[in-house]
N, C-alpha and C. Protein backbone atom coordinates (compact mmCIF):
# COMPACT_ATOMS: atom_id res chain seq x y z
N UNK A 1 -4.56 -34.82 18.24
CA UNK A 1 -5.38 -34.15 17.24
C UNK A 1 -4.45 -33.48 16.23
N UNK A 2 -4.88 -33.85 15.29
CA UNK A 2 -4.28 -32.65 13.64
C UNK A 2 -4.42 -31.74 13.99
N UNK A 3 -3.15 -30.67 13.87
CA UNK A 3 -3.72 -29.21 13.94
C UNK A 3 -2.95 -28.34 12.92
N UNK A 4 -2.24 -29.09 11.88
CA UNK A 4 -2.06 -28.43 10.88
C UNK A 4 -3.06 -27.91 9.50
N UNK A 5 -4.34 -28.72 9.71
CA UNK A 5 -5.44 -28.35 8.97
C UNK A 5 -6.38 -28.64 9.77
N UNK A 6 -7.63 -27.80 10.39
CA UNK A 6 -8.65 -27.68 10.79
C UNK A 6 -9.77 -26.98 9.57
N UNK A 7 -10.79 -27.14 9.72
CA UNK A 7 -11.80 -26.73 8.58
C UNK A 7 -12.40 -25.00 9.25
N UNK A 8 -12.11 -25.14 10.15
CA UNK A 8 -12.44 -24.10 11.52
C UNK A 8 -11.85 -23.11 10.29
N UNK A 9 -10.17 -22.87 10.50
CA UNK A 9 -9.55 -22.47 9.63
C UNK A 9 -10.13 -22.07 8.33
N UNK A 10 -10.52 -22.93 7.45
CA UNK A 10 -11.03 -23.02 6.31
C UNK A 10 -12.32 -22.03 6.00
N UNK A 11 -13.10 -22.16 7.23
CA UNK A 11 -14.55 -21.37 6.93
C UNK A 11 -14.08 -19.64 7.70
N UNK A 12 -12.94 -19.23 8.22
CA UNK A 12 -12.73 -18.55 8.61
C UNK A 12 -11.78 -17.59 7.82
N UNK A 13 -11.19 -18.58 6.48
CA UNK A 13 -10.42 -17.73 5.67
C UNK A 13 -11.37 -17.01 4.21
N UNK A 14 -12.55 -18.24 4.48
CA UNK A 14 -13.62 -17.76 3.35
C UNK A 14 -14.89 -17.17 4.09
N UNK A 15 -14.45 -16.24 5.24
CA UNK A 15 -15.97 -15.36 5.90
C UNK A 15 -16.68 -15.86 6.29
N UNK A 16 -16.56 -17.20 6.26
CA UNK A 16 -18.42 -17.90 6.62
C UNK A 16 -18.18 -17.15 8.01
N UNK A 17 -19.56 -17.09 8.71
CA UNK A 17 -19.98 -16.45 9.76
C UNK A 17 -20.36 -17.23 10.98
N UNK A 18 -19.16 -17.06 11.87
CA UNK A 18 -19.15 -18.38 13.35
C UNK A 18 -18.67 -17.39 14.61
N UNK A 19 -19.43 -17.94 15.67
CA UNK A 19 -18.91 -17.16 16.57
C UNK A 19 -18.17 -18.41 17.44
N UNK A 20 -17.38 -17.87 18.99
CA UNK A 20 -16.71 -19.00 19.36
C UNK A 20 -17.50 -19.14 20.79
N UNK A 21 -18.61 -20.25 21.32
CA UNK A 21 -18.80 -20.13 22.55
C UNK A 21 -18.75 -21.56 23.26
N UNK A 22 -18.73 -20.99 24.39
CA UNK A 22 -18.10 -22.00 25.90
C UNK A 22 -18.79 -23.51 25.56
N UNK A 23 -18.46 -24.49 25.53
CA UNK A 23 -19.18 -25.56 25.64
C UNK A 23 -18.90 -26.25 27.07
N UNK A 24 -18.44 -24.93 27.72
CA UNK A 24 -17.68 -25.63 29.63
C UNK A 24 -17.20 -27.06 29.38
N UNK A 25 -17.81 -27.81 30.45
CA UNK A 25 -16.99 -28.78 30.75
C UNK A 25 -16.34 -29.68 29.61
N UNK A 26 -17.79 -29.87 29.30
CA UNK A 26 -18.17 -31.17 27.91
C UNK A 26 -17.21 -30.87 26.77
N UNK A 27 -16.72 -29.92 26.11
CA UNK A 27 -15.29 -29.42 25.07
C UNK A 27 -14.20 -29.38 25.65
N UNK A 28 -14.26 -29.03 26.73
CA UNK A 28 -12.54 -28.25 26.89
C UNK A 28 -12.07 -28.57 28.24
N UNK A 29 -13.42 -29.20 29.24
CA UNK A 29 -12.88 -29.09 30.51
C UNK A 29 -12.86 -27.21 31.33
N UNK A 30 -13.27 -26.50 30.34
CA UNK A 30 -13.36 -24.94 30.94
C UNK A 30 -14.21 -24.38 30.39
N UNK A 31 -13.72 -23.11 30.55
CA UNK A 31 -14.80 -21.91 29.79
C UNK A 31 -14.69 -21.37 28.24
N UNK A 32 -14.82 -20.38 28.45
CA UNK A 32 -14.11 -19.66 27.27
C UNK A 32 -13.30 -19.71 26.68
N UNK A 33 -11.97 -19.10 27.49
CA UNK A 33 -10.61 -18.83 27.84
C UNK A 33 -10.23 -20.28 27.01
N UNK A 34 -10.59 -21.16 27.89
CA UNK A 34 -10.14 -22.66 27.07
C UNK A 34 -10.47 -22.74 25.65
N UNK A 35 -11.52 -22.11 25.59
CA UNK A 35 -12.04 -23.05 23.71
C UNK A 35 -11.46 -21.83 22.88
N UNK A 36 -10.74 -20.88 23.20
CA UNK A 36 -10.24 -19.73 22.89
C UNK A 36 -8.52 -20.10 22.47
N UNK A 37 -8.03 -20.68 23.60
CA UNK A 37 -7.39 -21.23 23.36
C UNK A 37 -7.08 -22.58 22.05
N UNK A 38 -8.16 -23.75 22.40
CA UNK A 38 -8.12 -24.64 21.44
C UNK A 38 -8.29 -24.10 19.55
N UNK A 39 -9.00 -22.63 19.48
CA UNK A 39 -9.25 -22.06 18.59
C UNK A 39 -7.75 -22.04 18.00
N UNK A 40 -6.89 -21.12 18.92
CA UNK A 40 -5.78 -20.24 18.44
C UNK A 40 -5.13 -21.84 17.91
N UNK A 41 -4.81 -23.35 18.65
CA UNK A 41 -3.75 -23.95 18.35
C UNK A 41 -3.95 -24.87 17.20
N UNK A 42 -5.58 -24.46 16.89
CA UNK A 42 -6.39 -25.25 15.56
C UNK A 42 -5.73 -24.33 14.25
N UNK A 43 -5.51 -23.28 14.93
CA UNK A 43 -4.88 -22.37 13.51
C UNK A 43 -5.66 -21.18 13.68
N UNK A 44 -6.41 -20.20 14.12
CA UNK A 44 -7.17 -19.65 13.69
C UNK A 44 -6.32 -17.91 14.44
N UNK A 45 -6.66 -17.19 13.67
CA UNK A 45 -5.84 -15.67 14.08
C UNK A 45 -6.21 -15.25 14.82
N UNK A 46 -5.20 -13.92 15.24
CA UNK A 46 -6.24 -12.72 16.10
C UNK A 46 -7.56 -12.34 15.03
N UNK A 47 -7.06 -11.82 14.10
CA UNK A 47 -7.90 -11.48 12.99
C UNK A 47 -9.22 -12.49 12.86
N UNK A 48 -9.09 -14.08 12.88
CA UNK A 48 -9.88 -14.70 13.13
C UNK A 48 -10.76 -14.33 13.87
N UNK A 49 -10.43 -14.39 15.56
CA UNK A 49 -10.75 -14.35 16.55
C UNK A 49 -12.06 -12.53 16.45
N UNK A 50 -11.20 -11.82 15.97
CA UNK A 50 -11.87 -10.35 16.50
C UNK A 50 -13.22 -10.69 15.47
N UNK A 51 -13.25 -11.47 14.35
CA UNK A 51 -14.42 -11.26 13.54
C UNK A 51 -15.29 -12.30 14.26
N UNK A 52 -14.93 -13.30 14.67
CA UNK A 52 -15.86 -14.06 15.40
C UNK A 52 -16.36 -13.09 16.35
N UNK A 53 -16.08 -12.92 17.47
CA UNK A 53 -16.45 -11.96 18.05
C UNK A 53 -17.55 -10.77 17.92
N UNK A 54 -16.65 -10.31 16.70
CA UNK A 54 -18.00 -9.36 15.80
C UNK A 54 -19.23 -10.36 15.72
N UNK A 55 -18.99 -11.22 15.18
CA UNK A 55 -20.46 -12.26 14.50
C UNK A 55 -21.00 -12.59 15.83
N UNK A 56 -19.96 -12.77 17.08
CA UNK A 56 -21.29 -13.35 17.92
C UNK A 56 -22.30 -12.27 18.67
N UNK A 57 -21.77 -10.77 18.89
CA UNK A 57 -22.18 -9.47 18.82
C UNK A 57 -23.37 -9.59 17.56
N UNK A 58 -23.42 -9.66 16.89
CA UNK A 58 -24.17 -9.20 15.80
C UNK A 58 -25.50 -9.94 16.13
N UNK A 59 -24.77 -11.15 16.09
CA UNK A 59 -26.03 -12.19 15.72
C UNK A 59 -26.32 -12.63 17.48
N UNK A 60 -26.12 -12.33 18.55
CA UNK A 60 -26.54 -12.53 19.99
C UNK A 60 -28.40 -12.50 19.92
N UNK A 61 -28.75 -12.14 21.06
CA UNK A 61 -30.19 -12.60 21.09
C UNK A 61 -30.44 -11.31 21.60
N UNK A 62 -29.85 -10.11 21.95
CA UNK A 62 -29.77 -8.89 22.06
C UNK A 62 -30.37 -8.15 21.62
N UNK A 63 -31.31 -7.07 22.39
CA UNK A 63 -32.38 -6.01 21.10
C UNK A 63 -31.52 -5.19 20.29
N UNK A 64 -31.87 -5.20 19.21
CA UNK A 64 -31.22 -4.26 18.27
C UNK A 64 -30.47 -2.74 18.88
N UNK A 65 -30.83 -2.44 19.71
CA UNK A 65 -30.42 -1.30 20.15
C UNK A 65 -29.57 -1.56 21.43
N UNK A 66 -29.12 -3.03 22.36
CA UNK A 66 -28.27 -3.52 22.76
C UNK A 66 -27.43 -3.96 21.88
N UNK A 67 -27.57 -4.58 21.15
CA UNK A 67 -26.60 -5.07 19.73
C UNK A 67 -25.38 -3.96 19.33
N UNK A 68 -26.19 -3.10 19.28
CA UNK A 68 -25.27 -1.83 18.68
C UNK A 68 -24.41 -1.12 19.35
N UNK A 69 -24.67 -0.79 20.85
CA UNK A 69 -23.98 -0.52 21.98
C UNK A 69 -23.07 -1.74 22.06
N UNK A 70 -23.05 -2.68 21.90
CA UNK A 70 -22.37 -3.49 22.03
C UNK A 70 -21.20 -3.05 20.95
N UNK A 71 -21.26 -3.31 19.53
CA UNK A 71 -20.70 -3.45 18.81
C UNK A 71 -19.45 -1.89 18.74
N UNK A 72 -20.27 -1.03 19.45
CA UNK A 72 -19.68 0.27 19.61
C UNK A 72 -18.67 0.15 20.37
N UNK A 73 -18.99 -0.40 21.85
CA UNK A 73 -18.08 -0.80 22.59
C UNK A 73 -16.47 -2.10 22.06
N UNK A 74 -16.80 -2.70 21.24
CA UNK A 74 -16.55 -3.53 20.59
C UNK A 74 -15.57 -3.03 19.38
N UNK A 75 -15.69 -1.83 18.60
CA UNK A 75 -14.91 -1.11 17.84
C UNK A 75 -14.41 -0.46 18.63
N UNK A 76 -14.23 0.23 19.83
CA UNK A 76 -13.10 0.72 20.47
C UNK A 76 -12.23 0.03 20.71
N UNK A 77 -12.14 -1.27 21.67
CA UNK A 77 -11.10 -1.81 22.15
C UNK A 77 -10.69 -2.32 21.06
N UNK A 78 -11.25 -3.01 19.71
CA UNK A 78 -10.45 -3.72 18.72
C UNK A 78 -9.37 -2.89 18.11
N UNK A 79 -9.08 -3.41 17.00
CA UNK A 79 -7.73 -2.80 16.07
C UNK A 79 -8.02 -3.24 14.70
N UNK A 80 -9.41 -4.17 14.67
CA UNK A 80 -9.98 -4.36 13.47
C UNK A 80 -10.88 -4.00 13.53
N UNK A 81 -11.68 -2.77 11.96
CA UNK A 81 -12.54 -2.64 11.96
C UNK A 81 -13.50 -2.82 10.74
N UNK A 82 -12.88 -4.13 10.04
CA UNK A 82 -13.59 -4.53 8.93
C UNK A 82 -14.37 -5.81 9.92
N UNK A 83 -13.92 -5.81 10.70
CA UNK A 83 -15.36 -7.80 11.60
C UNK A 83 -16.31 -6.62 11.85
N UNK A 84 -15.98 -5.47 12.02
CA UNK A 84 -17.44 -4.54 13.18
C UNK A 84 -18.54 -4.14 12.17
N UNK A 85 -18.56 -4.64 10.67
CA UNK A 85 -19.27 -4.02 9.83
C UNK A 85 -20.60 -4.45 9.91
């Protein structure tokens, strides 16, 4: 696989809004951890990574008032706090 240009990359340097989740076996052969991995060697940052994160927090299926506890929890451990907006 190319991994000097991914589009992943591309929609991640212009904000579009993606979160990163497990497709287990059928993507990666794993979980998370794996497609987390395939993320980082496609190109994509920590910085990448923490705003995805944010987006999949945001946009989860979560009541609004889980959402937010979340996201709270979520601005502590980070070191970015422009994805938590």
């Amino acid at each position: 696989m190319e991994t000097s240009y991914h589009p992943t990359v591309q929609f991640a340097e212009e904000n579009v809004n993606f979160s990163i989740c497990s497709g287990g076996q059928a993507i990666t052969g794993g979980g998370l951890e794996k497609e987390i991995d395939l993320v980082k060697m496609l190109g994509l940052s920590e910085t990448h990574l923490t705003k995805a994160v944010f987006n999949a927090a945001r946009n989860s299926f979560l009541s609004d008032k889980k959402k937010k506890e979340l996201q709270k929890e979520l601005r502590k451990v980070s070191t970015l706090t422009s994805g938590s907006g």
